[in-house]
PDB file of N, CA and C in Angstrom:
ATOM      1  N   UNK A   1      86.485  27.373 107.549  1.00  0.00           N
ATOM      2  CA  UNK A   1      87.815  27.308 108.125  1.00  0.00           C
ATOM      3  C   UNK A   1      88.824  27.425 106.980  1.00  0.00           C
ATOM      4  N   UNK A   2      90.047  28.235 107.039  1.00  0.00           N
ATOM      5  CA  UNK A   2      91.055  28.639 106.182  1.00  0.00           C
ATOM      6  C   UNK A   2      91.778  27.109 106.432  1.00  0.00           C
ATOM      7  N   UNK A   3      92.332  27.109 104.472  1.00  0.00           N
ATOM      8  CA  UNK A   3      93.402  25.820 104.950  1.00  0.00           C
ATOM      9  C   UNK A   3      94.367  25.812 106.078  1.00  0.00           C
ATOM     10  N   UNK A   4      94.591  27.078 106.602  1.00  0.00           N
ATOM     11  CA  UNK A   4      96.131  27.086 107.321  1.00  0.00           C
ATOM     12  C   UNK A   4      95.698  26.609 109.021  1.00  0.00           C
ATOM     13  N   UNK A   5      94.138  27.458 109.082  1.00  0.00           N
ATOM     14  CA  UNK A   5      94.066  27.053 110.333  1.00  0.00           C
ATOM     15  C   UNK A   5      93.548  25.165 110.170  1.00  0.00           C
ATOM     16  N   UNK A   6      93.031  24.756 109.195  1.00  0.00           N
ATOM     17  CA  UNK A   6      92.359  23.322 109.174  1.00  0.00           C
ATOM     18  C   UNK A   6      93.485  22.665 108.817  1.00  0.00           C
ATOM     19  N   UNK A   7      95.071  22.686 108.495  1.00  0.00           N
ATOM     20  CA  UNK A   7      96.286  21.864 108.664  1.00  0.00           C
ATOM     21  C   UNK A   7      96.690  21.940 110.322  1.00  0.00           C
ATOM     22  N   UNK A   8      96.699  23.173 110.818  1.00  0.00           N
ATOM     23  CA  UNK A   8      97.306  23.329 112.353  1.00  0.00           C
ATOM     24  C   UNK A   8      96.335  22.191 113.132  1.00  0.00           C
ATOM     25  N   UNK A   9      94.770  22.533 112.646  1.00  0.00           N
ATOM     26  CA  UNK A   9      93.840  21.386 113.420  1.00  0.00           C
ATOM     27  C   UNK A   9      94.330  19.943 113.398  1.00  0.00           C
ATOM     28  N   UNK A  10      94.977  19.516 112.356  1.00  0.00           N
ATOM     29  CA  UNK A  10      95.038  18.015 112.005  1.00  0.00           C
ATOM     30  C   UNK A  10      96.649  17.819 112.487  1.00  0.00           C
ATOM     31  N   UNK A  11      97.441  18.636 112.994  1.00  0.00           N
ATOM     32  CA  UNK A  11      98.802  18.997 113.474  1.00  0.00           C
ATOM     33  C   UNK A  11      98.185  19.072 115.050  1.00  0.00           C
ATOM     34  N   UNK A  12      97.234  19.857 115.635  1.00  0.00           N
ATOM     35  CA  UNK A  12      97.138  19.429 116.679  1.00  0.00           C
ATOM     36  C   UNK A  12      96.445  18.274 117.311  1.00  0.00           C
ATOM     37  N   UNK A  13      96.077  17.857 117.088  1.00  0.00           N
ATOM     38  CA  UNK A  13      95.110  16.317 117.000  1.00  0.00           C
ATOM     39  C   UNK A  13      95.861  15.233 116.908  1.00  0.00           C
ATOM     40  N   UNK A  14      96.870  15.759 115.917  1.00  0.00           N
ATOM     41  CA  UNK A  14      98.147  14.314 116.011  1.00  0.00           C
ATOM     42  C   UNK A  14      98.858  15.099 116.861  1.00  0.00           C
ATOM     43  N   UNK A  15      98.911  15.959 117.713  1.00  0.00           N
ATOM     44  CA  UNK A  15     100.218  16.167 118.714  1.00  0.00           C
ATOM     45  C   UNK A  15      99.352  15.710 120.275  1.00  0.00           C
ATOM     46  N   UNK A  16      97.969  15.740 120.657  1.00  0.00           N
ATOM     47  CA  UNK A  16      97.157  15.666 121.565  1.00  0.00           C
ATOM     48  C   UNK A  16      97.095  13.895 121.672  1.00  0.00           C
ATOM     49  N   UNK A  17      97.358  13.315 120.282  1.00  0.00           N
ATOM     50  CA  UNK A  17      97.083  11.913 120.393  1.00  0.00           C
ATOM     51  C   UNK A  17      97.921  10.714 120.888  1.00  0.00           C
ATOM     52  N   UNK A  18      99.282  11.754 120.953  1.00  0.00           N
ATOM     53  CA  UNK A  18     100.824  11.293 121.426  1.00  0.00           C
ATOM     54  C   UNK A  18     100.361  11.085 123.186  1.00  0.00           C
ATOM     55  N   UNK A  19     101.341  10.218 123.473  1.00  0.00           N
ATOM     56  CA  UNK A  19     101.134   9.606 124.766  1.00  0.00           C
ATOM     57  C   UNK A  19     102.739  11.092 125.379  1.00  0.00           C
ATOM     58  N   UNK A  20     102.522  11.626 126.484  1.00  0.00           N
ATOM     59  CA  UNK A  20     102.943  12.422 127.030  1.00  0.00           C
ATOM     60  C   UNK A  20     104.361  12.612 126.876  1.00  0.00           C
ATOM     61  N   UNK A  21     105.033  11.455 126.432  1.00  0.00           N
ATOM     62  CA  UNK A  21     106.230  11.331 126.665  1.00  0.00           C
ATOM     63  C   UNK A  21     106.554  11.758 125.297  1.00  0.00           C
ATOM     64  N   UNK A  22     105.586  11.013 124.197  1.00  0.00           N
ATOM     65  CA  UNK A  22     106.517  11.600 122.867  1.00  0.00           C
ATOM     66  C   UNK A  22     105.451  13.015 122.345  1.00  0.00           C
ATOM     67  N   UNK A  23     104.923  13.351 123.039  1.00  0.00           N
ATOM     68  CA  UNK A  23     104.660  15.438 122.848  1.00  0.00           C
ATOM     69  C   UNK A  23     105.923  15.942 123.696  1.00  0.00           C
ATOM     70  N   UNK A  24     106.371  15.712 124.473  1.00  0.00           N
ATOM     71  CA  UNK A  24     107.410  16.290 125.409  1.00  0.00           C
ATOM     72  C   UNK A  24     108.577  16.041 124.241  1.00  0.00           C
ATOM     73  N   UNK A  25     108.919  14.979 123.233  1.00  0.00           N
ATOM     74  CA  UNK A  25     109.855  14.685 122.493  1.00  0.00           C
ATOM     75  C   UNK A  25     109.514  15.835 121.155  1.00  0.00           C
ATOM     76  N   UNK A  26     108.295  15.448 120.762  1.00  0.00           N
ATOM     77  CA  UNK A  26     108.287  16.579 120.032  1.00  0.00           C
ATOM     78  C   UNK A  26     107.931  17.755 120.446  1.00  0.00           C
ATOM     79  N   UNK A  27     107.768  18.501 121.407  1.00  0.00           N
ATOM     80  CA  UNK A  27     107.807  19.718 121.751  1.00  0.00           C
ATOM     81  C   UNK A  27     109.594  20.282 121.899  1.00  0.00           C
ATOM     82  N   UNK A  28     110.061  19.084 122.470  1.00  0.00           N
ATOM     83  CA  UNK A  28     111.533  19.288 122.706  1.00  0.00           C
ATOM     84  C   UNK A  28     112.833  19.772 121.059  1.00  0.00           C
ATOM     85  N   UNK A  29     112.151  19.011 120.221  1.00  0.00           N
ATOM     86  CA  UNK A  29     112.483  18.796 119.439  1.00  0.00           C
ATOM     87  C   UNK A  29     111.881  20.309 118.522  1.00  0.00           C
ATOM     88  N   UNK A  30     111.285  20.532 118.654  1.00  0.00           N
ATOM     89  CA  UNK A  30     110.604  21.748 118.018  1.00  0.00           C
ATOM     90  C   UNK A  30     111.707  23.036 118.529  1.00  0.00           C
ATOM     91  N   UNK A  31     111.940  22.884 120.071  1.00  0.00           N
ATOM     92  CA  UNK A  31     112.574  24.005 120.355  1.00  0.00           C
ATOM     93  C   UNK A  31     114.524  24.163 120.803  1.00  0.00           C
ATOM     94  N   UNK A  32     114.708  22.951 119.844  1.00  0.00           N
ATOM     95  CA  UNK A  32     115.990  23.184 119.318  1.00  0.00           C
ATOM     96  C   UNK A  32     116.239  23.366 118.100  1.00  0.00           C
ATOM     97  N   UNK A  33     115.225  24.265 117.287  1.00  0.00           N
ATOM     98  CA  UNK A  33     115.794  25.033 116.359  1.00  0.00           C
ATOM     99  C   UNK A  33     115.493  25.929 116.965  1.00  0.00           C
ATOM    100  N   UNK A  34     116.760  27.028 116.437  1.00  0.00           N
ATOM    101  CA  UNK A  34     116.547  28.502 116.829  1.00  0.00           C
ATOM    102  C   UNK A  34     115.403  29.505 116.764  1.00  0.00           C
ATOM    103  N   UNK A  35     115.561  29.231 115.192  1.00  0.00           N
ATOM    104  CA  UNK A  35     114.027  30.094 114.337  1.00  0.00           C
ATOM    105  C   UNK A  35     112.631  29.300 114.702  1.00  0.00           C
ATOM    106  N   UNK A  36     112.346  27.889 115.127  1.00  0.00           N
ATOM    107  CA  UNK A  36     111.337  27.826 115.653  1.00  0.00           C
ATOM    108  C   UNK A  36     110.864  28.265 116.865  1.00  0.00           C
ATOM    109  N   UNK A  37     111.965  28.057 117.682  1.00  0.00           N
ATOM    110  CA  UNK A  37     111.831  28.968 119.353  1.00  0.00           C
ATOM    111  C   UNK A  37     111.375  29.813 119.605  1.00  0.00           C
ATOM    112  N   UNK A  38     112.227  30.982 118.820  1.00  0.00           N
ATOM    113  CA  UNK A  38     111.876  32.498 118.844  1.00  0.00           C
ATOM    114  C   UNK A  38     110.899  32.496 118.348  1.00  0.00           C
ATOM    115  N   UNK A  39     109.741  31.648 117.465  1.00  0.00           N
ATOM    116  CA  UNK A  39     108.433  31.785 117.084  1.00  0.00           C
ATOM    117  C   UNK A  39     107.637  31.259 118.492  1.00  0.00           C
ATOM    118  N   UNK A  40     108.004  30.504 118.804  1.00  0.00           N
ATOM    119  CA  UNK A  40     107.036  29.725 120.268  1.00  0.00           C
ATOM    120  C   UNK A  40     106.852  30.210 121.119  1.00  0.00           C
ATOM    121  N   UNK A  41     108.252  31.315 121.291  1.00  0.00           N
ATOM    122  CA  UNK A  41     108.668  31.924 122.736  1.00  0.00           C
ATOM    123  C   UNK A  41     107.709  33.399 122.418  1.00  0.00           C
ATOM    124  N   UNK A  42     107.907  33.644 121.090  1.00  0.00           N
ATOM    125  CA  UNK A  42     106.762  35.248 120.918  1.00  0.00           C
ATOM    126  C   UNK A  42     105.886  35.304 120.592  1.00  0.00           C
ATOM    127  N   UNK A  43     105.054  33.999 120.306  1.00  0.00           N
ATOM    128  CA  UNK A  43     103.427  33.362 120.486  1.00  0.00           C
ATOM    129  C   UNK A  43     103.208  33.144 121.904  1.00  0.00           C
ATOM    130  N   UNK A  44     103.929  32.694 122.677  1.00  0.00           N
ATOM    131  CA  UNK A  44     103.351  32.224 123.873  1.00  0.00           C
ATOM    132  C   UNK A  44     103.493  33.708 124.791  1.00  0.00           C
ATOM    133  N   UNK A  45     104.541  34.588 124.481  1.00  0.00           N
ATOM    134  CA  UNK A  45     104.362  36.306 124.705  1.00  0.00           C
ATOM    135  C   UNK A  45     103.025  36.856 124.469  1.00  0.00           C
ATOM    136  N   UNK A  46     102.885  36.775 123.606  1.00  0.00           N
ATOM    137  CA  UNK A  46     101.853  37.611 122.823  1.00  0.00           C
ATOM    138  C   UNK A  46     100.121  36.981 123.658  1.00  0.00           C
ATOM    139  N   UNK A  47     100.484  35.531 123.280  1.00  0.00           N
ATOM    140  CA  UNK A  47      98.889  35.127 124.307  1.00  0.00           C
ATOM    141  C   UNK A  47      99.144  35.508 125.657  1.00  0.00           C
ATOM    142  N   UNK A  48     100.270  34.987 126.801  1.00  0.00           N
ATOM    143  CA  UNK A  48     100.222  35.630 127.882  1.00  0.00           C
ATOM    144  C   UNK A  48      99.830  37.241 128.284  1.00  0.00           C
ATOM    145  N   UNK A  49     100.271  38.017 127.135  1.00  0.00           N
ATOM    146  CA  UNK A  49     100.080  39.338 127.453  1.00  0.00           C
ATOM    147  C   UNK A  49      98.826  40.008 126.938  1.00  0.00           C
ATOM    148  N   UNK A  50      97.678  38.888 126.493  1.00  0.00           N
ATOM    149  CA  UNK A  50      96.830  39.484 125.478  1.00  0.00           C
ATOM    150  C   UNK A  50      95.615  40.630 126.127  1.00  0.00           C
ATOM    151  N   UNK A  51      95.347  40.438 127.219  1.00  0.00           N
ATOM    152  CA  UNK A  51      94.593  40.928 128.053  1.00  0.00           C
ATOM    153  C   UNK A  51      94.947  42.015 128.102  1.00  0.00           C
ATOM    154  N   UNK A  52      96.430  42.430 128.281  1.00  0.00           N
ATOM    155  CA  UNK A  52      96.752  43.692 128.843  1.00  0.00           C
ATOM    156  C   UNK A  52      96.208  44.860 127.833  1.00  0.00           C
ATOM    157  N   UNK A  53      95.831  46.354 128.636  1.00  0.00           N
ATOM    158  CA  UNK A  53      95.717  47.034 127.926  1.00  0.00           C
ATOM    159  C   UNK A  53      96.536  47.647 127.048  1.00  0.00           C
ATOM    160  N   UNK A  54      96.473  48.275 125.853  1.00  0.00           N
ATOM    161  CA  UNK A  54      97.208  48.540 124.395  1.00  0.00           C
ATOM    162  C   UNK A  54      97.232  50.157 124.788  1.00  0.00           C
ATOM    163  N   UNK A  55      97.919  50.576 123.900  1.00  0.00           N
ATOM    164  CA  UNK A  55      98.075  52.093 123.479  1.00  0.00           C
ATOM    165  C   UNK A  55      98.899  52.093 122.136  1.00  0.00           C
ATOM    166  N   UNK A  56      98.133  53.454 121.318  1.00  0.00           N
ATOM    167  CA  UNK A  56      98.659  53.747 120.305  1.00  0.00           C
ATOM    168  C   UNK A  56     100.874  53.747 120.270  1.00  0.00           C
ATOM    169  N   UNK A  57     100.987  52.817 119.335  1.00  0.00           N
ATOM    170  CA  UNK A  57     102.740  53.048 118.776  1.00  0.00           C
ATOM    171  C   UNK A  57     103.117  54.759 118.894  1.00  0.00           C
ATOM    172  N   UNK A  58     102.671  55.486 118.573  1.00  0.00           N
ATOM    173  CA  UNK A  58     102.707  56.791 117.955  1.00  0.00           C
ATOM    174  C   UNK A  58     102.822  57.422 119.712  1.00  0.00           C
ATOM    175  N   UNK A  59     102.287  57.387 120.408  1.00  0.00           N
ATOM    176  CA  UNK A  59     102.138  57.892 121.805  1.00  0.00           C
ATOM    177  C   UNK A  59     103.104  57.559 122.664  1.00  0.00           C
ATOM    178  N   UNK A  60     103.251  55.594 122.591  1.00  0.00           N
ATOM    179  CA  UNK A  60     104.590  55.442 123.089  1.00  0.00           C
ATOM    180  C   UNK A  60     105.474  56.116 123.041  1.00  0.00           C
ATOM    181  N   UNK A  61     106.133  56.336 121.306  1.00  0.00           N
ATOM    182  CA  UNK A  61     107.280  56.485 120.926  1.00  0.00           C
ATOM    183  C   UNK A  61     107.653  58.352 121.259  1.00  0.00           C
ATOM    184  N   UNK A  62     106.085  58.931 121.643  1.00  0.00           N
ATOM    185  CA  UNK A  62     106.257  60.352 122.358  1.00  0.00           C
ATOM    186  C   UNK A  62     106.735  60.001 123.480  1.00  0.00           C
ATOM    187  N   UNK A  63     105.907  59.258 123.933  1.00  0.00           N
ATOM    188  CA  UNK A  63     106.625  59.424 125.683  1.00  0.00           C
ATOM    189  C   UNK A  63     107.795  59.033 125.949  1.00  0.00           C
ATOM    190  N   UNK A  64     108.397  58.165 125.184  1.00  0.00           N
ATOM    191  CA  UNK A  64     110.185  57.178 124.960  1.00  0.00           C
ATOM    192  C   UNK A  64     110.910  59.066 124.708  1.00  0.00           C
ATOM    193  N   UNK A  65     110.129  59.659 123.899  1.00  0.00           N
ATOM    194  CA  UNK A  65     111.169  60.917 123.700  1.00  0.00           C
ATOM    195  C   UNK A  65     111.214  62.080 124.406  1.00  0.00           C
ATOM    196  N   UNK A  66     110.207  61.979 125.347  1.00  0.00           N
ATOM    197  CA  UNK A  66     110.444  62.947 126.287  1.00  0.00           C
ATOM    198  C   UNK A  66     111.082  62.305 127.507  1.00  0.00           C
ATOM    199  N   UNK A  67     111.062  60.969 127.498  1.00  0.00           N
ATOM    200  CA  UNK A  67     112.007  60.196 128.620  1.00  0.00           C
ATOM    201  C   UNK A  67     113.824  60.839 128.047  1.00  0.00           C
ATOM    202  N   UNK A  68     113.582  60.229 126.893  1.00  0.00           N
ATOM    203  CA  UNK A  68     115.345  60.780 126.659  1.00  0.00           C
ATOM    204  C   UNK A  68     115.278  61.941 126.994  1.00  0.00           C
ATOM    205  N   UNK A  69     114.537  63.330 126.203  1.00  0.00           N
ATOM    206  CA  UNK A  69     115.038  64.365 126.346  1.00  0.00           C
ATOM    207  C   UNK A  69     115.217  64.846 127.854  1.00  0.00           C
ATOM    208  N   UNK A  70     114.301  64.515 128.731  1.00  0.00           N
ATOM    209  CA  UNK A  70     114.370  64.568 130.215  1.00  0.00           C
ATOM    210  C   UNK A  70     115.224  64.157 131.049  1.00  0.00           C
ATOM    211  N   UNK A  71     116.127  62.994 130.415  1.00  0.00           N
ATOM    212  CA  UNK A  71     116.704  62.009 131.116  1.00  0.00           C
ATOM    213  C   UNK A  71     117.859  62.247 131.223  1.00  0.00           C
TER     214      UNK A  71
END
């Protein structure tokens, strides 16, 4: 195990060990900073959407340009 993921382990273990009310305090508290949010909010993106199927960047950004030129 990498140090980074074996600190998050010992970060989640003390957040699982909190009685409901103070994870809700610190979860709350986490997402009134800005720059932590936008990290929480595009982790919790990224797992919700993980399933979905992918396609090459390069293919998108064809089809985005035949949308304009068409459009």
């Amino acid at each position: 195990m990498k140090v980074i993921e074996s600190r998050a382990e010992v970060y989640l273990i003390a957040l699982q060990s909190l009685s409901k009310t103070e994870r809700e305090a610190v979860i709350a508290r986490l997402l009134e900073d800005p720059q932590l949010r936008e990290d929480i909010l595009d982790l919790a993106l990224i797992q919700q959407r993980q399933g979905e199927p992918t396609r090459p960047f390069r293919e998108y950004l064809a089809e985005k340009g035949k949308r304009v030129r068409n459009g």
